[in-house]
Protein backbone atom coordinates (compact mmCIF):
# COMPACT_ATOMS: atom_id res chain seq x y z
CA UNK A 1 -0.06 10.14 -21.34
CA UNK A 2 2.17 8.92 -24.35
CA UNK A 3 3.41 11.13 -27.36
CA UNK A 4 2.76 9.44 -30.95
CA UNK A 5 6.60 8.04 -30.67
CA UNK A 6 5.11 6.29 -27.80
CA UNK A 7 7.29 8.27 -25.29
CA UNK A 8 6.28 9.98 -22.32
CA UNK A 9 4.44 13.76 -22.09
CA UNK A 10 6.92 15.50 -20.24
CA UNK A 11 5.49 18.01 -19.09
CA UNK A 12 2.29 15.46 -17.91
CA UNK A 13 4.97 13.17 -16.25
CA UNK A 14 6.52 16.28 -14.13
CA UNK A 15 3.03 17.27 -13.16
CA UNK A 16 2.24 14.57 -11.82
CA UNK A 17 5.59 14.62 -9.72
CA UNK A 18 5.15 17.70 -7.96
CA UNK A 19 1.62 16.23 -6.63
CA UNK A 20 3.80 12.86 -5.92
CA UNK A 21 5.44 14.97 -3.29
CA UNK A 22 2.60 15.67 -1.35
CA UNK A 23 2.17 12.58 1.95
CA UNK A 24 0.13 11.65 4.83
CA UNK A 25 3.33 13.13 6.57
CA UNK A 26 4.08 15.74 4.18
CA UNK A 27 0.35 17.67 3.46
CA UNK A 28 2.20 21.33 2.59
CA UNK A 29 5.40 21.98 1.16
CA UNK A 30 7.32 25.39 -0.42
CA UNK A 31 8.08 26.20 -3.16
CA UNK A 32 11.69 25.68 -2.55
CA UNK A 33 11.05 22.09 -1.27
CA UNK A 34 9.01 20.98 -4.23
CA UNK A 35 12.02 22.21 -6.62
CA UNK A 36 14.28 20.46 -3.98
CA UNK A 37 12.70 17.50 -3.91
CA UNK A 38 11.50 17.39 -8.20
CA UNK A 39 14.87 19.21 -9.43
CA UNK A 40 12.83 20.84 -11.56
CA UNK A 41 14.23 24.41 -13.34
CA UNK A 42 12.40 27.21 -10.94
CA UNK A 43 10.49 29.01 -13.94
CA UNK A 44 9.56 25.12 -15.32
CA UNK A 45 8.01 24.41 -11.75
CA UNK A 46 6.16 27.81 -11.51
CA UNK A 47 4.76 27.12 -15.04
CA UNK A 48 3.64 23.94 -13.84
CA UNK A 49 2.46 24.55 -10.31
CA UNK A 50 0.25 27.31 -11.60
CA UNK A 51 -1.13 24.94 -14.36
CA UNK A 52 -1.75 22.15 -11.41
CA UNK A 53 -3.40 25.16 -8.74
CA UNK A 54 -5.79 26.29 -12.39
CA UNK A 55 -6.80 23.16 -12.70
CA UNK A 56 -8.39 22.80 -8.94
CA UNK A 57 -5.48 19.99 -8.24
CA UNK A 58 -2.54 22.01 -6.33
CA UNK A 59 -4.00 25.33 -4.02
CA UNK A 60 -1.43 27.44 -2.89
CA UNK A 61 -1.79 29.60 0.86
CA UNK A 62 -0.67 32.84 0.73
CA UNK A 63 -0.63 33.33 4.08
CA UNK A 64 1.75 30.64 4.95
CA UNK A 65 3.84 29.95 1.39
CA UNK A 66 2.58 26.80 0.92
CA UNK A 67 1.66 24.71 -1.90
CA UNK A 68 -0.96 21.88 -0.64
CA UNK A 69 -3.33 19.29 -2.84
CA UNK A 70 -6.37 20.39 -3.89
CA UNK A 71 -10.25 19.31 -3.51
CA UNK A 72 -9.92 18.74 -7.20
CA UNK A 73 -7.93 15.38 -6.79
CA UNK A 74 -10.56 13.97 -4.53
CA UNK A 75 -12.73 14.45 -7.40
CA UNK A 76 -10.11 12.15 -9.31
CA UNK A 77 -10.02 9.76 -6.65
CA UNK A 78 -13.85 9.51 -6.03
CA UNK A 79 -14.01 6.32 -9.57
CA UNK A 80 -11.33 4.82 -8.16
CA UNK A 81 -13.26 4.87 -4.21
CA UNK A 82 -16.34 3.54 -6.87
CA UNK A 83 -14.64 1.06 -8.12
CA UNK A 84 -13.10 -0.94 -5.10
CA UNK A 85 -16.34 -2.65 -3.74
CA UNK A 86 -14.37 -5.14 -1.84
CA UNK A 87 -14.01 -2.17 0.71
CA UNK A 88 -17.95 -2.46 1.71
CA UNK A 89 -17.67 -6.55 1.36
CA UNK A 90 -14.78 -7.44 3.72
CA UNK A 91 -15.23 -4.16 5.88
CA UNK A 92 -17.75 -5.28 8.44
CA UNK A 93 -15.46 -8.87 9.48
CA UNK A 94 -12.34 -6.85 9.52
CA UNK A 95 -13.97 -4.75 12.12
CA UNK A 96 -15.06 -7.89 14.33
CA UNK A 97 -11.26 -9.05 13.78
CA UNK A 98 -10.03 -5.66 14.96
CA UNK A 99 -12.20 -6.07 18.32
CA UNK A 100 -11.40 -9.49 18.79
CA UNK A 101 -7.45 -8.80 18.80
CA UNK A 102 -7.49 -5.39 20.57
CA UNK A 103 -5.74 -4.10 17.12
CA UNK A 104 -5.99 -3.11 13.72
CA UNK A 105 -7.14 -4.53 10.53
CA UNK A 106 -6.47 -2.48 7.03
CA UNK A 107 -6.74 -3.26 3.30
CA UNK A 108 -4.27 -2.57 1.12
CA UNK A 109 -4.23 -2.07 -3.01
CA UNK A 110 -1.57 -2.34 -5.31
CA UNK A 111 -1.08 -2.25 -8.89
CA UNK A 112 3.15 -2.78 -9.88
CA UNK A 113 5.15 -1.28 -7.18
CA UNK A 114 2.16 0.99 -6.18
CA UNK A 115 0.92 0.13 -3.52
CA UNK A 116 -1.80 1.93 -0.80
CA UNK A 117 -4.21 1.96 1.84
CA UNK A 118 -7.79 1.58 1.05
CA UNK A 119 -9.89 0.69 4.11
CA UNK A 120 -9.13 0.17 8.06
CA UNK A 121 -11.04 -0.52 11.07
CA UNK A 122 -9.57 -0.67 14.71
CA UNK A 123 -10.63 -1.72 17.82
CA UNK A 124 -11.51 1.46 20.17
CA UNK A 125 -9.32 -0.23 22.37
CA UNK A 126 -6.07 -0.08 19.76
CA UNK A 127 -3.79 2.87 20.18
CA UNK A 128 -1.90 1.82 17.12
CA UNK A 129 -1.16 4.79 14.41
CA UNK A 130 -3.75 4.90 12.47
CA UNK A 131 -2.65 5.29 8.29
CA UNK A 132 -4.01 7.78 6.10
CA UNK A 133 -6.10 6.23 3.34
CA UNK A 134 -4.08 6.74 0.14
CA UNK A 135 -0.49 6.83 1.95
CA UNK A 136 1.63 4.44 0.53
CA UNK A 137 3.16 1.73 1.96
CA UNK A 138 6.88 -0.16 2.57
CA UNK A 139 7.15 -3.02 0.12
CA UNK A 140 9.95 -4.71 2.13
CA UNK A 141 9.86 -3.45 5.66
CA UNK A 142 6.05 -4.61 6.62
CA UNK A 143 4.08 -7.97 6.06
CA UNK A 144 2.04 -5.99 3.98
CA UNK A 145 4.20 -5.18 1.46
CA UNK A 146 6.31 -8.54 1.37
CA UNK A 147 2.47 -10.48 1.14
CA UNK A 148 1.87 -8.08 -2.16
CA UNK A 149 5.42 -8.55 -3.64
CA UNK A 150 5.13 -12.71 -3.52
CA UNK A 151 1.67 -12.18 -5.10
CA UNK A 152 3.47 -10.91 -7.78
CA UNK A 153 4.63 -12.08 -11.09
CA UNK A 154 8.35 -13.20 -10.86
CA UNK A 155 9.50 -10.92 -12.73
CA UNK A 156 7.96 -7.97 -11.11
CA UNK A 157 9.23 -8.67 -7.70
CA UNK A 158 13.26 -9.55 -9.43
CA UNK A 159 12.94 -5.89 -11.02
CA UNK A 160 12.32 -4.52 -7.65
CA UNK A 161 14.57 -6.92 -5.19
CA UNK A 162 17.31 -5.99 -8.07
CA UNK A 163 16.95 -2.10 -7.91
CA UNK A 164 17.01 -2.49 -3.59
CA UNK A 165 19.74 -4.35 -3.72
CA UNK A 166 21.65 -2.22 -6.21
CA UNK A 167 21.19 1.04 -4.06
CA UNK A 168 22.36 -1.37 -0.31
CA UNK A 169 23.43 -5.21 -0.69
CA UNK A 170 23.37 -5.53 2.81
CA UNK A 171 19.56 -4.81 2.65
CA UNK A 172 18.96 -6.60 -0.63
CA UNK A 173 20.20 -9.73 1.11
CA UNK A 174 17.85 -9.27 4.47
CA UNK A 175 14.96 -8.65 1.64
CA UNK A 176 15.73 -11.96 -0.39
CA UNK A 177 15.88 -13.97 2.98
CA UNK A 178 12.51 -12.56 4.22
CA UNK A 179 10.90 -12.70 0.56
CA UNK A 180 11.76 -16.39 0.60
CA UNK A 181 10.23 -16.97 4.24
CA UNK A 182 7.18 -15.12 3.33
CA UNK A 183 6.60 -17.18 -0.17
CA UNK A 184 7.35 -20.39 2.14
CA UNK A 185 4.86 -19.24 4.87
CA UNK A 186 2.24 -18.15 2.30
CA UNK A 187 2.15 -21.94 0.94
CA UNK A 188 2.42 -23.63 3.87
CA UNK A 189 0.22 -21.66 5.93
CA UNK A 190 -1.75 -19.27 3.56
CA UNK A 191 -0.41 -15.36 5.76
CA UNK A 192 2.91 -14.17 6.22
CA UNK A 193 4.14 -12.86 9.48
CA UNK A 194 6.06 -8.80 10.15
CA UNK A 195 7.90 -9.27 13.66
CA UNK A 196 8.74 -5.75 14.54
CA UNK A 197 10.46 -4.89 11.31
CA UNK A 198 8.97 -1.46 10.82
CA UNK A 199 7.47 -0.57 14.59
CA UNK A 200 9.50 -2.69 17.46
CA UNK A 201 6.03 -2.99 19.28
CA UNK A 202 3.84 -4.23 16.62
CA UNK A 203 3.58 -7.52 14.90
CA UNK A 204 1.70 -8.10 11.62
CA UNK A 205 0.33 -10.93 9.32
CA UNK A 206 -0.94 -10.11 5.78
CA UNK A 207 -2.92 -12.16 3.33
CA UNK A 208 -2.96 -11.72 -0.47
CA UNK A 209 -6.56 -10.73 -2.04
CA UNK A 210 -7.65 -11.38 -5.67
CA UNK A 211 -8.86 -8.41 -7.19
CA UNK A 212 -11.25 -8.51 -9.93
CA UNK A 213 -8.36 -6.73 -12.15
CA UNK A 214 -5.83 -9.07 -13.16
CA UNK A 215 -2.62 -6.50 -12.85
CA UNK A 216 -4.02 -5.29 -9.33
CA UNK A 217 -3.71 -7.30 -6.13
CA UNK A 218 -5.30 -6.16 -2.15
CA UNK A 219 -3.94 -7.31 0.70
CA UNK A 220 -5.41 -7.85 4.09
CA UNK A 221 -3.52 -6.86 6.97
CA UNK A 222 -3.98 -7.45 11.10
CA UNK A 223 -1.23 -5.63 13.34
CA UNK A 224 -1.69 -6.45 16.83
CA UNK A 225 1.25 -4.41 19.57
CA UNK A 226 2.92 -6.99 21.32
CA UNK A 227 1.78 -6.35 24.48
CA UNK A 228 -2.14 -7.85 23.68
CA UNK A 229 -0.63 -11.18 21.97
CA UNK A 230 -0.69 -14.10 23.78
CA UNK A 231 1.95 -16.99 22.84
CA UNK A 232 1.65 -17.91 19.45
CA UNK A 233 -1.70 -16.03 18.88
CA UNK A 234 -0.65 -14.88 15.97
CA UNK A 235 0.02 -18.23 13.91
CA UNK A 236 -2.53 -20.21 15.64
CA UNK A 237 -5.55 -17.87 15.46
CA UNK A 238 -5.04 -14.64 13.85
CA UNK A 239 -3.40 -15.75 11.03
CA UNK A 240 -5.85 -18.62 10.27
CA UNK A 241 -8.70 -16.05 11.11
CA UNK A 242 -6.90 -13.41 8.48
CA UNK A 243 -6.99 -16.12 5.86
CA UNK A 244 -10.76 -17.11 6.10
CA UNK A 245 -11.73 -13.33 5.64
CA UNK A 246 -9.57 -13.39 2.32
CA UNK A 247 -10.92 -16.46 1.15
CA UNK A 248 -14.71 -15.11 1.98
CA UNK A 249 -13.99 -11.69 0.59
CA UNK A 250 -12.59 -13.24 -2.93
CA UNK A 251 -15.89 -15.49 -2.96
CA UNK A 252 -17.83 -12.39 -2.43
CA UNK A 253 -16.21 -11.41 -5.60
CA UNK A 254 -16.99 -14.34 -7.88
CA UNK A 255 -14.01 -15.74 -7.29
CA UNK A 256 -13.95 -19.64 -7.31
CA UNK A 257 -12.39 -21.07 -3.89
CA UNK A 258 -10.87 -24.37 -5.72
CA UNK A 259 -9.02 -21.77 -8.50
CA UNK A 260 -5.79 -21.51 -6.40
CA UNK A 261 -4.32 -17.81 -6.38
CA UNK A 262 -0.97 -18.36 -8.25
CA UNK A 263 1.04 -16.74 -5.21
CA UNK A 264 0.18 -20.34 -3.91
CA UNK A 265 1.57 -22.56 -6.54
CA UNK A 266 4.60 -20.27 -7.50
CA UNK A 267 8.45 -20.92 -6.86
């Protein structure tokens, strides 16, 4: 991906940001809104669209003008799918969670401010949204996200409280305050707690994962809507509960359960 001067491939870089376009929400776009959206020069995107489509990554429909991913990118995917094992180890208690709770119980993997679904189970009884498994996910708005950014290195999470804060103050200041309850709650209690901050009728608590890559980092999520939670259900049971099926997922992975995570020793 780098040039001898150690910069950047350009044209690699704005490849890969016309297939950055492409969401759970967003599965087809035009031409017109991938140029929109990349501000890339018309005959540069063309160039590079029909590259991306000869490569079996980007497919474009005729019939309706539409660019849309390609099989070739599962294909891409399917080594990284290999590679994250914890999926089969922690997937069979996240489903008895998810059935205990009436909710919803998904993994999460991040590497720097990247950071996606990789697993869910849900309780037949849950009418919660159910993710798409790659889409990505709010860093600051959901339990999830705040749980991955205080399992970060200090200086990871500054860069990215600094560039939020820079774009809305207002904003940057709600994210320090709830960044500094979730570190708090994740020492004291070992989870970290979303009240309504991205959905009004769900409620979330999120543990931090070792990986067995130092620079990556799961998280395990449970999202309950409010209406099945009894009275402090959440920090009396679920979030204890979330926390032992971390802790037994990371020994599952060699990890050693007296070698603290450092999210838990951190300022």
């Amino acid at each position: 991906m780098y040039d001898d001067q150690g910069k950047l491939v350009s044209a690699l870089a704005r490849g890969v940001q016309i297939l950055r376009c492409f969401t759970a929400d967003t599965p087809e776009l035009s031409a017109r809104a991938l140029i929109d959206s990349t501000k890339l020069p018309k005959p540069t995107f063309f160039r590079l669209a029909a590259t991306l489509c000869a490569a079996g990554l980007l497919r474009y429909c005729e019939a309706t003008a539409v660019f849309m991913p390609a099989p070739g990118l599962l294909t891409l995917a399917a080594s990284l799918w290999a590679r994250t094992h914890v999926r089969q180890l922690a997937f069979g208690q996240m489903q008895a969670l998810a059935d205990r709770v009436c909710g919803q119980v998904t993994l999460a993997l991040g590497a720097g401010l990247d950071l996606v679904f990789v697993e869910l189970a849900q309780s037949s009884q849950c009418t919660t949204f159910r993710p798409a498994m790659g889409a990505h996910i709010s860093l600051s708005r959901t339990a999830t996200g705040r749980a991955y950014l205080a399992a970060q290195p200090v200086e990871q999470t500054r860069r990215y409280t600094d560039g939020v804060t820079a774009a809305d103050p207002q904003q940057g200041q709600w994210l320090a305050a709830r960044l500094a309850e979730t570190h708090r709650d994740l020492q004291q209690r070992g989870f970290c707690i979303s009240r309504g901050d991205l959905h009004r009728e769900l409620e979330a608590v999120a543990v931090p994962v070792r990986s067995t890559a130092l620079d990556e980092i799961y998280v395990l999520t449970c999202t309950v809507p409010v209406f099945e939670l009894a009275p402090g259900q959440l920090e009396g049971d679920i979030g204890p509960r979330l926390v032992a099926l971390a802790r037994s997922t990371e020994a599952a992975m060699g990890h050693s359960p007296n070698d603290d995570p450092r999210w838990l020793t951190k300022s």
